[in-house]
N, C-alpha and C. Protein backbone atom coordinates (compact mmCIF):
# COMPACT_ATOMS: atom_id res chain seq x y z
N UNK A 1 96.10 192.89 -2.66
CA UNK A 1 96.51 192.05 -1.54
C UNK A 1 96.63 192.91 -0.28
N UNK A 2 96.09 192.25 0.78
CA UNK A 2 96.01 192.98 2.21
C UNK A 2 97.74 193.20 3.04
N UNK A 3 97.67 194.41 3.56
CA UNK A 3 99.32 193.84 3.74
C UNK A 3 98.80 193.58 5.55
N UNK A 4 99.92 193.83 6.20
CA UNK A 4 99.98 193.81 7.70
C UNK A 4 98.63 195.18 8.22
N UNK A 5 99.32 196.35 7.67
CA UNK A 5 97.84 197.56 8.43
C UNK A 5 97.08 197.04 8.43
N UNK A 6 96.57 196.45 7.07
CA UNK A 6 95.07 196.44 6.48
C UNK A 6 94.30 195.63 7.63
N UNK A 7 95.03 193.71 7.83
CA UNK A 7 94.74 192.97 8.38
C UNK A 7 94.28 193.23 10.01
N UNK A 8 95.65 194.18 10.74
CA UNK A 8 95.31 194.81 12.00
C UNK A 8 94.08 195.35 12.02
N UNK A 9 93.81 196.22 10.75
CA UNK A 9 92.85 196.95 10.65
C UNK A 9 91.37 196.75 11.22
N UNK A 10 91.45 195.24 10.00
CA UNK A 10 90.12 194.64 9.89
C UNK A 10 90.02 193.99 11.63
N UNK A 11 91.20 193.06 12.18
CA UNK A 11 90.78 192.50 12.78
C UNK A 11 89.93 193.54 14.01
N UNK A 12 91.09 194.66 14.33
CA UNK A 12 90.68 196.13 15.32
C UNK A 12 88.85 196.61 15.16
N UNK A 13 88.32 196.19 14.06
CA UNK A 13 87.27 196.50 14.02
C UNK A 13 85.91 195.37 14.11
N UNK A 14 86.51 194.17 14.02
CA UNK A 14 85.84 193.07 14.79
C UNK A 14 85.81 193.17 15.89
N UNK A 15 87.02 193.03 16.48
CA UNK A 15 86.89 193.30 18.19
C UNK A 15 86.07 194.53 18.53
N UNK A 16 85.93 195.45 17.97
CA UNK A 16 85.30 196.92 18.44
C UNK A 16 83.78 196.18 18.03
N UNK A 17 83.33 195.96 17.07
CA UNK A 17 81.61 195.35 16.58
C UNK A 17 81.15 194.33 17.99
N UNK A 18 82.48 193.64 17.76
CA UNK A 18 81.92 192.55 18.86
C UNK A 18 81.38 193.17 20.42
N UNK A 19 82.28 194.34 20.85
CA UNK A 19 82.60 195.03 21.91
C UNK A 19 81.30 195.51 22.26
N UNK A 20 80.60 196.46 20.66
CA UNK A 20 79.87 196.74 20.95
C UNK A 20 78.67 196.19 21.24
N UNK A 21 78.15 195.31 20.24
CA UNK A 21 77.14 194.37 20.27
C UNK A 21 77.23 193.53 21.94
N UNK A 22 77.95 193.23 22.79
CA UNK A 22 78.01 192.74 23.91
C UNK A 22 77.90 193.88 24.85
N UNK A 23 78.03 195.29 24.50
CA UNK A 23 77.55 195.97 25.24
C UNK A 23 76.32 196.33 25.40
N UNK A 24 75.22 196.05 23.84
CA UNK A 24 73.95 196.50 23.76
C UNK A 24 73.20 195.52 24.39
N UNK A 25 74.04 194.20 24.29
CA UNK A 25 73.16 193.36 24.60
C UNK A 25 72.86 192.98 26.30
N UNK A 26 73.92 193.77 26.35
CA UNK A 26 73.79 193.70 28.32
C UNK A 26 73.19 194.46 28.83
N UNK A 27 73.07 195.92 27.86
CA UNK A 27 72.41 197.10 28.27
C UNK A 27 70.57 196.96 28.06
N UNK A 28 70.09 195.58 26.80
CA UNK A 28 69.52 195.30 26.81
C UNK A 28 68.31 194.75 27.71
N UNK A 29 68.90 193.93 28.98
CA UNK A 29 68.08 193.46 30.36
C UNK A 29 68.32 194.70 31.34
N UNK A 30 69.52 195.08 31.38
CA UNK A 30 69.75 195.69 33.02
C UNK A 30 68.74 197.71 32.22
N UNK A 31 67.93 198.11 33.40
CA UNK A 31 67.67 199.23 33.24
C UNK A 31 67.70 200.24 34.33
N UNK A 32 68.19 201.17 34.07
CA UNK A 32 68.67 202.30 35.37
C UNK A 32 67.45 202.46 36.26
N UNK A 33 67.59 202.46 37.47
CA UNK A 33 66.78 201.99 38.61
C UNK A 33 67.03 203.14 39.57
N UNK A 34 68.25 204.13 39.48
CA UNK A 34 67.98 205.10 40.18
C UNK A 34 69.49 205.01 41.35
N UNK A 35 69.59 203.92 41.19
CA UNK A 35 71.08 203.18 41.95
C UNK A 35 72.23 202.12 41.51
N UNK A 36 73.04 202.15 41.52
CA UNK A 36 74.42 200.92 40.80
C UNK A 36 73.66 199.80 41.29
N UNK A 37 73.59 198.88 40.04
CA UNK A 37 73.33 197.51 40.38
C UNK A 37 74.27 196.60 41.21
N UNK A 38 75.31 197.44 40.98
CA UNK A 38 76.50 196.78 42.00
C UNK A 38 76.04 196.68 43.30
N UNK A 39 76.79 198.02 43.94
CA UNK A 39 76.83 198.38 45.26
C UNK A 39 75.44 199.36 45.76
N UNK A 40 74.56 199.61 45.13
CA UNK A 40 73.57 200.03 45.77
C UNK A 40 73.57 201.76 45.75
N UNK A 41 74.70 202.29 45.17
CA UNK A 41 75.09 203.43 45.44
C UNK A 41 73.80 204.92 44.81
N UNK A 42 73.33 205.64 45.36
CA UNK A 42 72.21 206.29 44.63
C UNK A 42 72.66 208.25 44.20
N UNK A 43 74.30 208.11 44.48
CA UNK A 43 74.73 209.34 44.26
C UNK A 43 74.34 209.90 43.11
N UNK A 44 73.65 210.32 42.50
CA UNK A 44 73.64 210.98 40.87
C UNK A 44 73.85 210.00 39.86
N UNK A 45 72.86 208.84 40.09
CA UNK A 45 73.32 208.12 38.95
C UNK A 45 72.10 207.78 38.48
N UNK A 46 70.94 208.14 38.39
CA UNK A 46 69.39 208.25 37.56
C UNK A 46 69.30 207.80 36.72
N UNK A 47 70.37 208.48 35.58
CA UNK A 47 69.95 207.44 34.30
C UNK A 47 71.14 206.60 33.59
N UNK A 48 72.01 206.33 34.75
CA UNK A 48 73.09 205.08 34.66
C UNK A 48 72.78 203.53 35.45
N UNK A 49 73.60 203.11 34.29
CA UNK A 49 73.40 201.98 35.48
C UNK A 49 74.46 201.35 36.58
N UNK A 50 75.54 202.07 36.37
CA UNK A 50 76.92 201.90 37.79
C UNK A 50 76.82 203.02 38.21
N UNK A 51 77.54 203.08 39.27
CA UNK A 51 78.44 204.47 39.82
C UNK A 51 79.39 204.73 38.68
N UNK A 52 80.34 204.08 38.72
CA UNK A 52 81.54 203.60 38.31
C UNK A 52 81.95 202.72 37.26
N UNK A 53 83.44 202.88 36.67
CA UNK A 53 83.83 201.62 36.04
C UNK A 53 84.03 200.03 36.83
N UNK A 54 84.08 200.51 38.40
CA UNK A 54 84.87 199.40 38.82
C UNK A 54 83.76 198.70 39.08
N UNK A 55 82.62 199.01 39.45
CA UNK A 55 81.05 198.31 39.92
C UNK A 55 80.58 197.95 38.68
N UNK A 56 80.98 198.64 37.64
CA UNK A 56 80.38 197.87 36.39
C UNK A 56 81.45 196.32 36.46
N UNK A 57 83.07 196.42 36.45
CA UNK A 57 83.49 195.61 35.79
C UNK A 57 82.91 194.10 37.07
N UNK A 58 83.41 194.58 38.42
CA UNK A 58 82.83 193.63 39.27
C UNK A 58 80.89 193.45 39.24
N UNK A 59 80.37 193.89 38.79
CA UNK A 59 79.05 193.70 38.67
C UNK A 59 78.83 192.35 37.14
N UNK A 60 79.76 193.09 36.14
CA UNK A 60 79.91 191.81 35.08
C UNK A 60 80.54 190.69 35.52
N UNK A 61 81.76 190.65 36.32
CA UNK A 61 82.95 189.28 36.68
C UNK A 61 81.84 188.51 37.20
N UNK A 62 80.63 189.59 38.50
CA UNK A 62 79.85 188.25 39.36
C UNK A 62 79.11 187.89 38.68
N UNK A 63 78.46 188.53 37.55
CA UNK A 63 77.50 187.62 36.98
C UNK A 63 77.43 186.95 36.01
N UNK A 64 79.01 186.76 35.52
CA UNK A 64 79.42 185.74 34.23
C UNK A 64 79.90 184.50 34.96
N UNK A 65 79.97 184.72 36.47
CA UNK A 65 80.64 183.49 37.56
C UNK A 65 79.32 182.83 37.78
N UNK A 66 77.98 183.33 38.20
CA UNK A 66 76.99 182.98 38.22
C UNK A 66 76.40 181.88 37.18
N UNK A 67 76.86 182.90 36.20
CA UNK A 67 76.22 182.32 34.90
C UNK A 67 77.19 180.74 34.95
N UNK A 68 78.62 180.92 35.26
CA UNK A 68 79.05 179.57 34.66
C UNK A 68 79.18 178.50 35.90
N UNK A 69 78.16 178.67 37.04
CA UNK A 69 78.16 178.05 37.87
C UNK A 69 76.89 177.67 38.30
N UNK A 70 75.51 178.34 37.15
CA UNK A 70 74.67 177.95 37.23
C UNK A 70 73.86 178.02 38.53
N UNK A 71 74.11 179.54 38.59
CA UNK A 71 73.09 180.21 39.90
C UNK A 71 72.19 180.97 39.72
N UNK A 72 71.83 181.84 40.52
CA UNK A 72 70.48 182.43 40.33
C UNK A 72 71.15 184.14 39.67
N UNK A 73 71.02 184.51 38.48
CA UNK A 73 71.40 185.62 38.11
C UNK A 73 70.75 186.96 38.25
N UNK A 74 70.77 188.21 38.86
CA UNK A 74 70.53 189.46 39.16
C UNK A 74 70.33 190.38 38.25
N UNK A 75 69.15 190.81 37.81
CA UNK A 75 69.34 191.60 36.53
C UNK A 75 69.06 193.28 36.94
């Protein structure tokens, strides 16, 4: 029988599968271009695709708003 760890356990590693798989799959369309898809930024970022965490997270918020508002999406 599973006690309390076990259950944390399992669930801690769904969320991490899921985490990841939504990361491949985003990493899937967008491809490093030489600049942040965000802000345009071309400091040393060649074979990334943000500057940053914060241009990634606002680069995802606008285009899950897009998505649920049924606009034209930016890849």
């Amino acid at each position: 029988m599973a006690d309390e760890a076990d259950l944390a356990f399992d669930t801690e590693q769904r969320q991490l599968a899921m985490a990841l798989h939504a990361q491949r799959s985003r990493a899937s369309f967008l491809k490093p271009q030489g600049s942040c898809h965000h802000c345009g930024n071309e400091d040393g970022i060649a074979e990334r695709l943000f500057c940053d965490a914060d241009c990634a997270a606002d680069w995802e918020y606008e285009h899950m708003l897009r998505r649920r508002l049924g606009l034209a999406t930016t890849a």
